[in-house]
Protein backbone atom coordinates (compact mmCIF):
# COMPACT_ATOMS: atom_id res chain seq x y z
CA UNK A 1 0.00 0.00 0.00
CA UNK A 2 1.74 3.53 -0.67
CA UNK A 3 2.15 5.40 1.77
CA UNK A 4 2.17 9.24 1.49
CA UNK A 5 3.22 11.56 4.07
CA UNK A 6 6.11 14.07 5.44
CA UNK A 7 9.12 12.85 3.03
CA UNK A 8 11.51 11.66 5.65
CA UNK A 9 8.87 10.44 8.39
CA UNK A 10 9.27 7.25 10.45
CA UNK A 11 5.83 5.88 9.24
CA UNK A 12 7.05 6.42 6.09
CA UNK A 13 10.66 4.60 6.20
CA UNK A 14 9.45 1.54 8.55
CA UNK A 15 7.99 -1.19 6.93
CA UNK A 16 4.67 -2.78 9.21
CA UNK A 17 4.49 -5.95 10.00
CA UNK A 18 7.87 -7.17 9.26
CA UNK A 19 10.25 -8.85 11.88
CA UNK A 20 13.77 -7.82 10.86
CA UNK A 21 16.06 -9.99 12.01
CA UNK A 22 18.70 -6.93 13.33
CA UNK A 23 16.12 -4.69 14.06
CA UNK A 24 18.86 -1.92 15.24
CA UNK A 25 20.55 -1.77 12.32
CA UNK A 26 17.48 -2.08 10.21
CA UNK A 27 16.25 1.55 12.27
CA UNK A 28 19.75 3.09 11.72
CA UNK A 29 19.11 2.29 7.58
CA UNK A 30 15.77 3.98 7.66
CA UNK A 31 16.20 6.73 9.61
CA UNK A 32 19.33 7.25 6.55
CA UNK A 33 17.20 6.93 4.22
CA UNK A 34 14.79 9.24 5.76
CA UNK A 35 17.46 11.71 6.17
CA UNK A 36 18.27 11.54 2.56
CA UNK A 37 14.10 12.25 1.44
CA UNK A 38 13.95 15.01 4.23
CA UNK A 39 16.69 16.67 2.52
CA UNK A 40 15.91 15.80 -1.37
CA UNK A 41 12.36 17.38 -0.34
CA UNK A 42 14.57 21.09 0.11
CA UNK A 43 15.88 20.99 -2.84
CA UNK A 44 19.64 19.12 -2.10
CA UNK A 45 21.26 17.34 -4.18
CA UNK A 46 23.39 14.20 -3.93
CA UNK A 47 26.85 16.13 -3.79
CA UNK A 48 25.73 17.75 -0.17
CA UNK A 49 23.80 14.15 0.89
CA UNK A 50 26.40 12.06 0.23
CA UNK A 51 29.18 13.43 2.17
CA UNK A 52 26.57 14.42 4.96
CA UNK A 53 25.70 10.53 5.17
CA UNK A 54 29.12 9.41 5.16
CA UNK A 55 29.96 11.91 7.85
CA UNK A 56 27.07 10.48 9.58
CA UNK A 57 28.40 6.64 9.08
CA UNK A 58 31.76 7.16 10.59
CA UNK A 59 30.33 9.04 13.92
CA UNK A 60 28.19 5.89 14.23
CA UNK A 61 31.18 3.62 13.47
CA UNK A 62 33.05 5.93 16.53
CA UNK A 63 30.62 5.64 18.93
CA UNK A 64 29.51 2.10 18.51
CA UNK A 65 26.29 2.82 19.51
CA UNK A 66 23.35 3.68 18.14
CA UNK A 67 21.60 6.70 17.55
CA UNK A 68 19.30 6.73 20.46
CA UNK A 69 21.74 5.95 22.65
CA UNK A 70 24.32 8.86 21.39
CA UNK A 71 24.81 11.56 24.19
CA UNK A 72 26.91 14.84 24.23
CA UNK A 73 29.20 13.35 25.78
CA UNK A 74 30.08 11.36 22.47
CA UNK A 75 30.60 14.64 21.17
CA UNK A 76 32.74 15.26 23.56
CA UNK A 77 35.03 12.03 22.70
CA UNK A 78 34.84 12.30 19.11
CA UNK A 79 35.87 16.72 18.63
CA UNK A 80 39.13 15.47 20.55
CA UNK A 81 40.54 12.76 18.54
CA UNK A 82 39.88 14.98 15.33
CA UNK A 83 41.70 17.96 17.53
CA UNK A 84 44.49 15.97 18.63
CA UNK A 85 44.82 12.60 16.87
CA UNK A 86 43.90 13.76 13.61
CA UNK A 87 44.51 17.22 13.70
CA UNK A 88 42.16 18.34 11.45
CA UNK A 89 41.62 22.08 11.14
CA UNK A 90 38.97 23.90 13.26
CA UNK A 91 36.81 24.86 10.42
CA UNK A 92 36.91 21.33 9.41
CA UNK A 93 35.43 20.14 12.77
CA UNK A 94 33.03 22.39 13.01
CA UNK A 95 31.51 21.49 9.62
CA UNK A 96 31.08 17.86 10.82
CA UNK A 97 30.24 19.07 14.16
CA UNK A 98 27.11 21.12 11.97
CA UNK A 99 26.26 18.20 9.86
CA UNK A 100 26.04 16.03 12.61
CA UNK A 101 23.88 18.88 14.23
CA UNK A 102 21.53 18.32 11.42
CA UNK A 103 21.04 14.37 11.73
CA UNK A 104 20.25 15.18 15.13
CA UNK A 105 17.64 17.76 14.70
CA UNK A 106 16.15 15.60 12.41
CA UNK A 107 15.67 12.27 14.43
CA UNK A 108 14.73 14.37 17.52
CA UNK A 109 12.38 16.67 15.47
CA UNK A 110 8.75 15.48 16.45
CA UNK A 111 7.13 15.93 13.04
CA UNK A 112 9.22 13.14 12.04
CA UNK A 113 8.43 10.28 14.73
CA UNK A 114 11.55 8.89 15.23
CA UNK A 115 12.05 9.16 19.03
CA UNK A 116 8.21 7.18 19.08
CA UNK A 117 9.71 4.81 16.87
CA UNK A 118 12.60 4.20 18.86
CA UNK A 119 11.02 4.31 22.31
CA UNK A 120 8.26 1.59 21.13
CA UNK A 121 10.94 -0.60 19.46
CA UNK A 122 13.92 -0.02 21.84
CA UNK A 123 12.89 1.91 25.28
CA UNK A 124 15.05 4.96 24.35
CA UNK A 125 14.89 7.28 21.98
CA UNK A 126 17.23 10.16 20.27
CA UNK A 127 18.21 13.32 22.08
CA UNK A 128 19.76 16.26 20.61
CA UNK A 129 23.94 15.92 21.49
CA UNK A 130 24.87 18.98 19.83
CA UNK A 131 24.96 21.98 21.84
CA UNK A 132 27.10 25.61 22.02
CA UNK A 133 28.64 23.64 25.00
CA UNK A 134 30.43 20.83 23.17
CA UNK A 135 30.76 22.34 19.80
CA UNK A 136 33.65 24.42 18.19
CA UNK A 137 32.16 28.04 18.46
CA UNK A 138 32.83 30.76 14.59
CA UNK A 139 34.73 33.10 16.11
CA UNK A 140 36.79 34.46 13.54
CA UNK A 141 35.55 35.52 10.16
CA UNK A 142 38.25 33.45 8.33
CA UNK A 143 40.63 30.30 9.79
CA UNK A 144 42.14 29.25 6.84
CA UNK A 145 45.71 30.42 5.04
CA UNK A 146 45.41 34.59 5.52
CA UNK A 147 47.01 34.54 1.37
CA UNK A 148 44.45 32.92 0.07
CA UNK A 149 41.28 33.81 1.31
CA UNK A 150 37.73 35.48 -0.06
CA UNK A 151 36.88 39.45 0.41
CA UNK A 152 35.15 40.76 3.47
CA UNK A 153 31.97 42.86 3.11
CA UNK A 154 34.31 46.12 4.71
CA UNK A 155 36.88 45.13 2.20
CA UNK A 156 35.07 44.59 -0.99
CA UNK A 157 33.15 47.55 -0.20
CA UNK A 158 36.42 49.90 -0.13
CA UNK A 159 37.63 48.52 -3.20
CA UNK A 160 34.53 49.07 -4.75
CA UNK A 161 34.83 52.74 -3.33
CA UNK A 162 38.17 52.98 -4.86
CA UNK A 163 36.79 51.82 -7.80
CA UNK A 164 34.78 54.62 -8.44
CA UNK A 165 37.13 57.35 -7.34
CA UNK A 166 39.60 56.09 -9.92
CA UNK A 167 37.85 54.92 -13.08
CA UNK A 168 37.62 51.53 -14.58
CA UNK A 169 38.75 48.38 -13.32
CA UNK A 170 40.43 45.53 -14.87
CA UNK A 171 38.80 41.91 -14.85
CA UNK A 172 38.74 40.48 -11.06
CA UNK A 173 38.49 37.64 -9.00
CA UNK A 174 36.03 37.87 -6.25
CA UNK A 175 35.40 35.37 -3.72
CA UNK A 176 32.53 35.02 -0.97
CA UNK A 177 32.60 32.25 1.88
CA UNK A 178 29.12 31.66 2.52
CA UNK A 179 26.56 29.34 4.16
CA UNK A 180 25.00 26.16 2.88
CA UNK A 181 21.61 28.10 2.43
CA UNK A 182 22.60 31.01 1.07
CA UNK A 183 24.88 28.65 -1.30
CA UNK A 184 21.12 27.16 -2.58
CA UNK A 185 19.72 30.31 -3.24
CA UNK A 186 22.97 32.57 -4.75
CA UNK A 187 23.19 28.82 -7.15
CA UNK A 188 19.56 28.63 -7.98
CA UNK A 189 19.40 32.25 -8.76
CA UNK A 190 22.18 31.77 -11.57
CA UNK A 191 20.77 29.00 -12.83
CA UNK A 192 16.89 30.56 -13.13
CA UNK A 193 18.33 33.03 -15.05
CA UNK A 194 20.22 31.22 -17.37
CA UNK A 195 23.92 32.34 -16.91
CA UNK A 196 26.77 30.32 -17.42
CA UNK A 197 28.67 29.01 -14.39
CA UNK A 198 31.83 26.72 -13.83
CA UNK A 199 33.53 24.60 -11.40
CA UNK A 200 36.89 25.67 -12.03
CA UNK A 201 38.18 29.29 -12.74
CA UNK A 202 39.56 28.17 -16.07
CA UNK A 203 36.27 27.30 -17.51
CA UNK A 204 37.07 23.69 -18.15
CA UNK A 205 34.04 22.39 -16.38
CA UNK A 206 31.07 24.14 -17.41
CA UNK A 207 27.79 23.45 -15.63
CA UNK A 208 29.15 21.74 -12.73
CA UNK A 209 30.07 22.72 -9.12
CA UNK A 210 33.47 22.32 -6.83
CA UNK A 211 33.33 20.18 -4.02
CA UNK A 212 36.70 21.68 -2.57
CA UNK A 213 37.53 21.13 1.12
CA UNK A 214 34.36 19.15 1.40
CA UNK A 215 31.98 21.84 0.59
CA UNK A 216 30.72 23.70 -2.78
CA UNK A 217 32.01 26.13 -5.02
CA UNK A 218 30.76 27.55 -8.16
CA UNK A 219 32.41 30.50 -10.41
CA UNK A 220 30.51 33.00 -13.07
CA UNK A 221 30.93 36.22 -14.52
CA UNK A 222 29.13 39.48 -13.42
CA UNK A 223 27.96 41.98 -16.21
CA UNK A 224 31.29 44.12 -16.06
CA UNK A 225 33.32 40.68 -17.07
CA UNK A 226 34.65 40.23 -12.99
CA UNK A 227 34.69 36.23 -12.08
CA UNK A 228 32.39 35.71 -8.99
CA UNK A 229 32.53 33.08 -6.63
CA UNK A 230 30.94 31.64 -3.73
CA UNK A 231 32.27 28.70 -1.18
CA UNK A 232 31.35 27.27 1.42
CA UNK A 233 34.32 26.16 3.42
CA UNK A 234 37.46 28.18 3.33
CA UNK A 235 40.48 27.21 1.28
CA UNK A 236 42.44 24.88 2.53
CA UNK A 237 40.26 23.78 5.20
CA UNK A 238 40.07 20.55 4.25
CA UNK A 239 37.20 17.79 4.13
């Protein structure tokens, strides 16, 4: 019988009436896969799931527990091997501290039914394990190498000043770190109105997006002939 409801519910994902034989890991699969149809429904596309999910995978391998059974203090654990075992870069962390933030929201997000689901099968359920507390805070506007990284606001807005004190300017480079939303709506904007955009700066990869240091990057040309960009991790952040 098809089932139609909120795209990544419970009582959409679990199957009635079947007796899995690893029920756990059965739960952990379709609360995945509801993950993935909760965020297909916005608009995402496989190049922001996929990395999200994988992200997801090795907290779970970490841990050795299961979802409903993850607690801050997990967080805890996990932040300090990437700090000082695999010394990954702050801005690094905190992306996988924010897309773990997201999994969580979305099994402990009532509309969803996942914490029934888990209390009736399991007697526990998911609680949110992401907090200001236990996650790497954005303090500075920029962590990675200070010679290669995108405009400030106050900046681009002085050039631009200088700009018009002191006539035309050549063909630029212009580069803006921003968030995953605002990545959505800058891309879908340039695509609605039919520009041409690129992966790469040398316009070898037309139509196509970056996935540099684990995020997204896309590059097109303003109506003067300057190269725009927008990111959403900072160079050499890794990912």
């Amino acid at each position: 019988m098809l089932r139609i409801g909120l795209a990544g519910a419970a009582s959409v994902e679990l199957v009635d009436g079947v007796v899995q034989l690893r029920p756990q890991e059965a739960m952990v699969e379709a609360m995945l896969r509801g993950w993935r149809a909760q965020q297909n429904a916005t608009g995402l596309r496989a190049a922001t799931i996929d990395p999200r999910e994988r992200l997801v995978r090795r907290f779970l391998s970490f841990t050795n527990e299961f979802p409903w059974q993850w607690g801050p203090g997990h967080v805890d654990e996990w932040t300090l091997t990437l700090t000082t075992e695999d010394r990954l870069a702050p801005a690094t962390i905190r992306g996988y501290q924010t897309d773990l933030r997201l999994f969580s929201e979305y099994l402990t997000d009532a509309r969803y039914g996942w914490a029934k689901a888990c209390q009736d099968a399991f007697g526990a359920f998911p609680v949110p394990i992401c907090h200001e507390w236990n996650t790497i805070a954005h303090l500075n506007d920029y962590e990675g190498s200070p010679e290669a990284r995108p405009l400030s606001r106050e900046e681009l807005q002085r050039f631009l000043d200088y700009a018009d004190d002191h006539g035309r300017v050549h063909s630029q480079h212009y580069a803006f770190l921003v968030g995953e939303d605002d990545f959505d709506a800058i891309w879908g904007r340039i695509r609605e109105r039919g520009r041409q955009f690129w992966a790469d700066p040398f316009r070898r990869r037309p139509g196509e997006i970056n996935h540099g240091d684990g995020g997204r990057g896309v590059y097109w040309d303003d109506p003067d002939g300057h190269v725009l960009e927008i990111l959403t991790r900072p160079y050499g952040s890794g990912g």
